[in-house]
C-alpha atoms as a PDB file:
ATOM      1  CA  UNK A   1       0.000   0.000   0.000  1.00  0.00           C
ATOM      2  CA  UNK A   2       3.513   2.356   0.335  1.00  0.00           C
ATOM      3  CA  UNK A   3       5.258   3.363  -2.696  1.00  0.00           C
ATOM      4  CA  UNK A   4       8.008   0.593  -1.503  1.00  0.00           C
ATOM      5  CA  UNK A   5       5.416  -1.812  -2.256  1.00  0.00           C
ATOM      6  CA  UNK A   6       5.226  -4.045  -5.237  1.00  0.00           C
ATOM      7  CA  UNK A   7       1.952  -4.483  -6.804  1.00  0.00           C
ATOM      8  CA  UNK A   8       2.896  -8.547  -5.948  1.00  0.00           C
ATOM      9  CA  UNK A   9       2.559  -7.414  -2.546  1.00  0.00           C
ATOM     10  CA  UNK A  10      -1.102  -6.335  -2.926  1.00  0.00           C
ATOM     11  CA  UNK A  11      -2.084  -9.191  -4.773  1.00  0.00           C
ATOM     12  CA  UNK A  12      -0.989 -11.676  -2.366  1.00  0.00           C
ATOM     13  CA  UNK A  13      -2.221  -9.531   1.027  1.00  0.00           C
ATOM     14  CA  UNK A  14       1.287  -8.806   2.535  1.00  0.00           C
ATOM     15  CA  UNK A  15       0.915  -4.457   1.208  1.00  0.00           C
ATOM     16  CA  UNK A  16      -2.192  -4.738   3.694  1.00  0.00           C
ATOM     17  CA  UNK A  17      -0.489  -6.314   6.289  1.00  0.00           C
ATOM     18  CA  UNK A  18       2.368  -3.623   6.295  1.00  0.00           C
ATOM     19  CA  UNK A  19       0.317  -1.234   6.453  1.00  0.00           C
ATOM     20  CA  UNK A  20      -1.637  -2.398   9.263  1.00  0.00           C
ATOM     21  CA  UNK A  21       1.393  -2.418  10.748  1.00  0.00           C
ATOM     22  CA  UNK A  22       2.324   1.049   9.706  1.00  0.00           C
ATOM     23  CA  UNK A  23      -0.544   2.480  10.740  1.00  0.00           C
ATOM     24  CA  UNK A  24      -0.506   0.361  14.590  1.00  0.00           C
ATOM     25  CA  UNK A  25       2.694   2.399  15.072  1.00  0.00           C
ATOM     26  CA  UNK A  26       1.293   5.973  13.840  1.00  0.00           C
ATOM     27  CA  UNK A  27      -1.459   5.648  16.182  1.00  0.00           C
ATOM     28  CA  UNK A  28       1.161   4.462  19.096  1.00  0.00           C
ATOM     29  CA  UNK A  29       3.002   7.074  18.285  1.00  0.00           C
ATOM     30  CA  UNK A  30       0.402   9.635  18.537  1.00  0.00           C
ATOM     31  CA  UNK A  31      -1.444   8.313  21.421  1.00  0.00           C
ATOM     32  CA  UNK A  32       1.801   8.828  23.077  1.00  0.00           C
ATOM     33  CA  UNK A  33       2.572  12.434  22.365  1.00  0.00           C
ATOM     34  CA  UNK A  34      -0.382  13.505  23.281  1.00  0.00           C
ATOM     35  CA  UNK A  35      -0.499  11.759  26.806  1.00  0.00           C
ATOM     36  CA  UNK A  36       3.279  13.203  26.725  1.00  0.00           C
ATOM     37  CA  UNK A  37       1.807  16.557  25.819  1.00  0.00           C
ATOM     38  CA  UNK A  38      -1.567  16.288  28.360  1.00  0.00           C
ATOM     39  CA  UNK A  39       1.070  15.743  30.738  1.00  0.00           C
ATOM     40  CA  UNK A  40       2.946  18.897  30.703  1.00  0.00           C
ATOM     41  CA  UNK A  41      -1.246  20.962  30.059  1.00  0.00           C
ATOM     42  CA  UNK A  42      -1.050  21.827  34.380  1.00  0.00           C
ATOM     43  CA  UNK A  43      -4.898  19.689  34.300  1.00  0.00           C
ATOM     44  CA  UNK A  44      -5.955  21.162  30.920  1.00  0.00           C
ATOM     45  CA  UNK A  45      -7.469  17.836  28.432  1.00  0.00           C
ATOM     46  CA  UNK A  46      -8.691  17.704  25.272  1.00  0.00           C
ATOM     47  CA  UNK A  47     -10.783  15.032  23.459  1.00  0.00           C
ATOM     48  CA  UNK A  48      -9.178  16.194  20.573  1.00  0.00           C
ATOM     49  CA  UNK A  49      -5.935  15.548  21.536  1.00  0.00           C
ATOM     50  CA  UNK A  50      -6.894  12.109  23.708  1.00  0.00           C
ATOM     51  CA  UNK A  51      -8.879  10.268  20.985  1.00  0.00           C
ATOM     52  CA  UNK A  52      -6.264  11.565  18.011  1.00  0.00           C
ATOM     53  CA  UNK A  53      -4.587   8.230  17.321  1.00  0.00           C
ATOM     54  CA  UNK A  54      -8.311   6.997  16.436  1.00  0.00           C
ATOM     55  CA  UNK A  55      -8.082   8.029  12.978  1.00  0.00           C
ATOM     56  CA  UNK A  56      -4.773   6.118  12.197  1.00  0.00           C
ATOM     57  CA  UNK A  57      -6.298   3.587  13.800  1.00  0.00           C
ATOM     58  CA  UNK A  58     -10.053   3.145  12.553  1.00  0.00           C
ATOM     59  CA  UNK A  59      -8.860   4.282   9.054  1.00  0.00           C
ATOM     60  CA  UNK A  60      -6.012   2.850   8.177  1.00  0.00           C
ATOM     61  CA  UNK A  61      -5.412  -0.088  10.538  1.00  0.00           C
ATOM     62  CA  UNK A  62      -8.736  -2.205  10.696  1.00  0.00           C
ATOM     63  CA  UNK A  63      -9.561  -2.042   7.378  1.00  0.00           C
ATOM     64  CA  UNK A  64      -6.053  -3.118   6.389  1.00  0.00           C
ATOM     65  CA  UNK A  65      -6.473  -5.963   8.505  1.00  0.00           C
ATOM     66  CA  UNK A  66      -9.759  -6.336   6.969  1.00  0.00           C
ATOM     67  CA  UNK A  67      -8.697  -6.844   3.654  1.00  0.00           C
ATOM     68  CA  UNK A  68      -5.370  -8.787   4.685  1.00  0.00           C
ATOM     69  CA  UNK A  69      -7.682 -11.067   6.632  1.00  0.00           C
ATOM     70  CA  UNK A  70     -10.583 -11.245   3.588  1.00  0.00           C
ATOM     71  CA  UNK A  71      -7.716 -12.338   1.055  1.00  0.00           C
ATOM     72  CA  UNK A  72      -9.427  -9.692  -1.168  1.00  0.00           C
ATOM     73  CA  UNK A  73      -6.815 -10.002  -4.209  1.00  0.00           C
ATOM     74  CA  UNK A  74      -8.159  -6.109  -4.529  1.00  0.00           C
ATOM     75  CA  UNK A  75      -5.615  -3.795  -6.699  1.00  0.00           C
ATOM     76  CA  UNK A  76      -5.806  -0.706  -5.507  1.00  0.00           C
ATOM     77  CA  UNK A  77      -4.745   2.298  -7.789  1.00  0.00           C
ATOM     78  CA  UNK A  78      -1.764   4.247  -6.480  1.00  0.00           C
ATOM     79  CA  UNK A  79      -3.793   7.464  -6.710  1.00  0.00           C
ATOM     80  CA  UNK A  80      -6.247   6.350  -4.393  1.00  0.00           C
ATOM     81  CA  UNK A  81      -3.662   4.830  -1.997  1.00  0.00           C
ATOM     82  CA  UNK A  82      -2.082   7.670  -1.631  1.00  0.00           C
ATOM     83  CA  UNK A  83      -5.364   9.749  -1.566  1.00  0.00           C
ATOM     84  CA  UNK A  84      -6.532   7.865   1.356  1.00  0.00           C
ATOM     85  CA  UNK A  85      -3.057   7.445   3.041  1.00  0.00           C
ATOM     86  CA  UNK A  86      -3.113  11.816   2.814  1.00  0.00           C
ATOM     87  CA  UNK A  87      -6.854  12.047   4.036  1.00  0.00           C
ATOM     88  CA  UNK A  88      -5.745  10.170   6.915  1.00  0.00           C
ATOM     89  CA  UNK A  89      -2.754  12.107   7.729  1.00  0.00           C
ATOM     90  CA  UNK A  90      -4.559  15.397   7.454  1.00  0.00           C
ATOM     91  CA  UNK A  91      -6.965  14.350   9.611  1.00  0.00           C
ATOM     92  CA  UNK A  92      -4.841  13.098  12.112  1.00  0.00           C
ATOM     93  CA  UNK A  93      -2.596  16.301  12.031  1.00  0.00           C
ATOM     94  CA  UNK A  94      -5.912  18.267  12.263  1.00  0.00           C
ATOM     95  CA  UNK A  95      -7.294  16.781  15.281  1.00  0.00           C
ATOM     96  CA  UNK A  96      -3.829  17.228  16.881  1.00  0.00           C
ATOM     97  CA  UNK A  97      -3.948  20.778  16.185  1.00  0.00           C
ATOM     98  CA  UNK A  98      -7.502  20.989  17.314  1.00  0.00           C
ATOM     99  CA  UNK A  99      -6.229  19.459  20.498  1.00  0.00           C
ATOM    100  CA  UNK A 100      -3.116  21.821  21.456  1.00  0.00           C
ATOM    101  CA  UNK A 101      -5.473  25.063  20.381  1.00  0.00           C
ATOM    102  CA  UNK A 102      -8.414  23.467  22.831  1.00  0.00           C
ATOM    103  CA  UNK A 103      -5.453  22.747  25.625  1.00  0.00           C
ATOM    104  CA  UNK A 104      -4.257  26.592  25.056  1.00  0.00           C
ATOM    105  CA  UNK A 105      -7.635  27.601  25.369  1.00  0.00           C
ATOM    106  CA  UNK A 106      -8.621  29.331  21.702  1.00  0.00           C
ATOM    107  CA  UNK A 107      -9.880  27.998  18.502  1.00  0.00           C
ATOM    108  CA  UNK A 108      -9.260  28.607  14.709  1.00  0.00           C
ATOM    109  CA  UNK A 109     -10.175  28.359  11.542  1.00  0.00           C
ATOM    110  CA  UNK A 110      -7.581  26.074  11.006  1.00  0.00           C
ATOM    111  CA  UNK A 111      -9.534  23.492  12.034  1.00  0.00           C
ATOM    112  CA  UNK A 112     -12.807  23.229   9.375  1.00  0.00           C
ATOM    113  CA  UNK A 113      -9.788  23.586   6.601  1.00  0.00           C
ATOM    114  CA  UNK A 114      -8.231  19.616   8.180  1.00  0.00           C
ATOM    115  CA  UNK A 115     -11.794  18.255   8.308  1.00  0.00           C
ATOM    116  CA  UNK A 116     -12.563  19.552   5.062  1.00  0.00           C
ATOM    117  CA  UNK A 117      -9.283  18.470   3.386  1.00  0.00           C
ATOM    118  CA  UNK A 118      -9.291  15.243   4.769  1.00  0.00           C
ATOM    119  CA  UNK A 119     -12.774  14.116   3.632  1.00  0.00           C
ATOM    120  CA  UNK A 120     -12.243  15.511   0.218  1.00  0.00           C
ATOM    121  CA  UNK A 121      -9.171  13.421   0.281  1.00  0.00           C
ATOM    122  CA  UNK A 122     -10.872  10.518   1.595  1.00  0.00           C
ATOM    123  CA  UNK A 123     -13.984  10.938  -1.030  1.00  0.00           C
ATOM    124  CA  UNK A 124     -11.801  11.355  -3.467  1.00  0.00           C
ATOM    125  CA  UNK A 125      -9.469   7.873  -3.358  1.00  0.00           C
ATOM    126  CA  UNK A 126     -13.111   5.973  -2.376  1.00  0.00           C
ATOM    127  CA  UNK A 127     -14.291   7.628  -5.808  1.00  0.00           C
ATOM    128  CA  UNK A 128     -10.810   6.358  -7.715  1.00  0.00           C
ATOM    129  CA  UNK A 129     -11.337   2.488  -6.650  1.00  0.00           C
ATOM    130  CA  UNK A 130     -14.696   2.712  -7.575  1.00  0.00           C
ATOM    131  CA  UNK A 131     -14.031   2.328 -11.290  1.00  0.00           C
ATOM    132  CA  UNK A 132     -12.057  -0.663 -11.289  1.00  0.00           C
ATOM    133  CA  UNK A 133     -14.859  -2.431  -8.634  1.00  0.00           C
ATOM    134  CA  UNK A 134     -17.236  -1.939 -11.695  1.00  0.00           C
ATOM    135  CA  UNK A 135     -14.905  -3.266 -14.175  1.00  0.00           C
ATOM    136  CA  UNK A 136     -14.176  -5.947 -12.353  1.00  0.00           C
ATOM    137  CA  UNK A 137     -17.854  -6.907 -11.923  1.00  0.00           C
ATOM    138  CA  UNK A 138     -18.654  -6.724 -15.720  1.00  0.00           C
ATOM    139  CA  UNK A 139     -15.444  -8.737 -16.301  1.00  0.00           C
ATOM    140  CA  UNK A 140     -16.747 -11.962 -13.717  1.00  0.00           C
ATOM    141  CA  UNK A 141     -20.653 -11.270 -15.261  1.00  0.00           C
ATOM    142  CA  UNK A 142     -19.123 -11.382 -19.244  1.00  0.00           C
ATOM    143  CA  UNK A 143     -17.299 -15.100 -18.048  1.00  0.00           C
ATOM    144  CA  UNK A 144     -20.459 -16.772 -17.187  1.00  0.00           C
END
């Protein structure tokens, strides 16, 4: 699912299973700064900021597993890989900024500008696999 990746590596599951893998560590990673950063907020907490490493985690981890797990022999389009891989980036950047600003104690604009990048992001790498689902179908319904 990573540039590194070899398209073999999709077909035969392993691409998912690296990135579930990837994406267990991002959300590690971000769960931990941000009990690192609570820590040093003198009693100030932020759902934002708490629940952050959700979106590496809901997004990119269980449905990686999913598919590794479904041995869906699913070719995803580099586009849309790196679409979604984005989407869930921004969004995870944007809740962590959400998070310090609700810590400080202000808000911002900022913050519609993530949500809104990420789900056009998002919408737009579901939209890019959607064309080769189709294709795929009429392929299996031509063979019987």
């Amino acid at each position: 699912m990573y540039a590194s990746g070899t398209d073999r590596d999709n077909r035969t599951g392993m691409g998912f299973v690296r990135a579930a893998l990837v994406y267990t560590a991002v959300a590690v990673s971000v769960a931990m700064f941000g009990a690192v950063y609570e820590s040093f907020s003198f009693g100030v907490y932020s759902y934002w900021m708490i629940y952050a490493f959700a979106v590496p985690l809901v997004l990119g981890t269980i449905p990686a597993l999913w598919l590794a797990a479904s041995g869906a022999r699913i070719r995803i389009p580099l586009l849309s890989r790196k679409l979604w891989h984005a989407g869930i980036a921004v969004w995870t950047v944007g809740a962590l900024f959400t998070g310090v600003l609700a810590i400080y104690g202000t808000g911002s604009n900022w913050s519609y500008a993530y949500a809104a990048a990420g789900w056009i992001l998002l919408v737009s790498a579901v939209f890019g696999v959607l064309p080769g689902l189709f294709r795929r179908n009429a392929e299996k319904q031509q063979q019987q």
